[in-house]
N, C-alpha and C. Protein backbone atom coordinates (compact mmCIF):
# COMPACT_ATOMS: atom_id res chain seq x y z
N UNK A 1 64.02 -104.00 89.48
CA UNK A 1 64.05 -103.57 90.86
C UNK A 1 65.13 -104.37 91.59
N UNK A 2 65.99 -103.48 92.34
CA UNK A 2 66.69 -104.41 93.49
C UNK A 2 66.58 -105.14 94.26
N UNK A 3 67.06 -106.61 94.87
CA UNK A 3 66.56 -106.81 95.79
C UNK A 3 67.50 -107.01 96.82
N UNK A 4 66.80 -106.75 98.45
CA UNK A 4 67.76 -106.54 99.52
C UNK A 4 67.93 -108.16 99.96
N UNK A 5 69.60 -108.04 99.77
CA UNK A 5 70.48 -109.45 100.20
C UNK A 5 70.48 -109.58 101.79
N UNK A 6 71.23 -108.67 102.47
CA UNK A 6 70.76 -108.21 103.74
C UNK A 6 70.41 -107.28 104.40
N UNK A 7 70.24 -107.47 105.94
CA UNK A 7 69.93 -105.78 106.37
C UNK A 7 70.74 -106.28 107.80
N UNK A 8 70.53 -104.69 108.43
CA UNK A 8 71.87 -104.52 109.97
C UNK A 8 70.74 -103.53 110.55
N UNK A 9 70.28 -104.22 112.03
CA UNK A 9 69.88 -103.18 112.74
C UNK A 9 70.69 -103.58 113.86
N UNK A 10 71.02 -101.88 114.25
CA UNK A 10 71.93 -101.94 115.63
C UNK A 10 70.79 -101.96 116.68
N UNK A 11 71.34 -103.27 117.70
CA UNK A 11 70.73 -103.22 118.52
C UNK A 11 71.44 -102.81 120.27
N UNK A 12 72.44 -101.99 120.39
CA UNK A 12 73.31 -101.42 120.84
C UNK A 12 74.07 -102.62 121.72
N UNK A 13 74.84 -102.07 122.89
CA UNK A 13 75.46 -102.71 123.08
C UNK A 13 75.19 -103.17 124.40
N UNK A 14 74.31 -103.33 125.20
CA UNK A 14 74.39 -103.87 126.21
C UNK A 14 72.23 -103.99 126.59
N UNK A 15 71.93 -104.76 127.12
CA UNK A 15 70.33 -105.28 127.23
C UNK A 15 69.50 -103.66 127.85
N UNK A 16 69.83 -102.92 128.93
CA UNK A 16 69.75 -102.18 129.51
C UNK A 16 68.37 -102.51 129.90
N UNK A 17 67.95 -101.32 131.00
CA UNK A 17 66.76 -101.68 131.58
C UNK A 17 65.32 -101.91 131.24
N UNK A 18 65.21 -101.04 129.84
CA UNK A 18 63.91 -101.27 129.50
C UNK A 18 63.70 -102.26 128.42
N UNK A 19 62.26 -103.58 128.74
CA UNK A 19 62.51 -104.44 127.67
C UNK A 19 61.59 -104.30 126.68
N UNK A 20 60.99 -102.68 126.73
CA UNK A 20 60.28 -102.42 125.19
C UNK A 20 61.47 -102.30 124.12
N UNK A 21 62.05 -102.38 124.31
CA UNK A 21 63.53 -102.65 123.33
C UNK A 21 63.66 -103.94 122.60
N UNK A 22 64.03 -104.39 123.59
CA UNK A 22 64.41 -106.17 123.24
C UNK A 22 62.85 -106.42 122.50
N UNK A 23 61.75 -106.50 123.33
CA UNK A 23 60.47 -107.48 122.54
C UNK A 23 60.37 -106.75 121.31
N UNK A 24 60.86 -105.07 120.92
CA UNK A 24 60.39 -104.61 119.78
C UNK A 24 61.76 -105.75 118.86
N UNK A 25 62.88 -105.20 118.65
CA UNK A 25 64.06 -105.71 118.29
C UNK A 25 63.49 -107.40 117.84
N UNK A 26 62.76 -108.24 118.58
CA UNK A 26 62.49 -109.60 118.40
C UNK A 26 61.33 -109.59 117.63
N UNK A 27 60.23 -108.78 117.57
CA UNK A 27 59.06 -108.63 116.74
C UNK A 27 60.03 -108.41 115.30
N UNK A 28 60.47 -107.25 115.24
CA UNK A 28 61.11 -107.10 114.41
C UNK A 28 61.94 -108.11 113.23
N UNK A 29 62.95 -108.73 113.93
CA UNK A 29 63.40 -109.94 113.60
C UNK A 29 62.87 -111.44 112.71
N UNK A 30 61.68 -111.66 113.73
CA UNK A 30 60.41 -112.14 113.21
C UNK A 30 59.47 -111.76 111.96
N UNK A 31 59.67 -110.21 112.11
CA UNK A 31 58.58 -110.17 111.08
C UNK A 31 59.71 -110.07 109.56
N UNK A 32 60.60 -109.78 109.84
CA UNK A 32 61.84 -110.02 108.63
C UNK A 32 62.01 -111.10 107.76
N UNK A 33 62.15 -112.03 109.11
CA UNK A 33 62.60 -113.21 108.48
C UNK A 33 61.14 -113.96 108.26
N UNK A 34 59.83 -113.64 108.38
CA UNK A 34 59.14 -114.07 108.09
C UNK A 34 58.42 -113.41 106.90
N UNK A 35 58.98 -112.66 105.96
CA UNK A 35 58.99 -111.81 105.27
C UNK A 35 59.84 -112.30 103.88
N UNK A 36 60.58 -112.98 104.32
CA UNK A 36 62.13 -113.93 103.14
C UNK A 36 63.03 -113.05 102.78
């Protein structure tokens, strides 16, 4: 089986107004790298 070296999520380009974005994007992040 392969294993994944890295990964790319776009998180676009500017914060914009809503921050169910950002806290998902940071859950996210978290649960990745807490993942190895």
């Amino acid at each position: 089986m392969n294993t994944i070296r890295s990964i790319c999520v776009y998180c676009g380009s500017s914060p914009g107004r809503d921050v169910t974005y950002a806290k998902a994007g940071h859950l996210l992040g978290r649960s990745i790298a807490k993942s190895g």
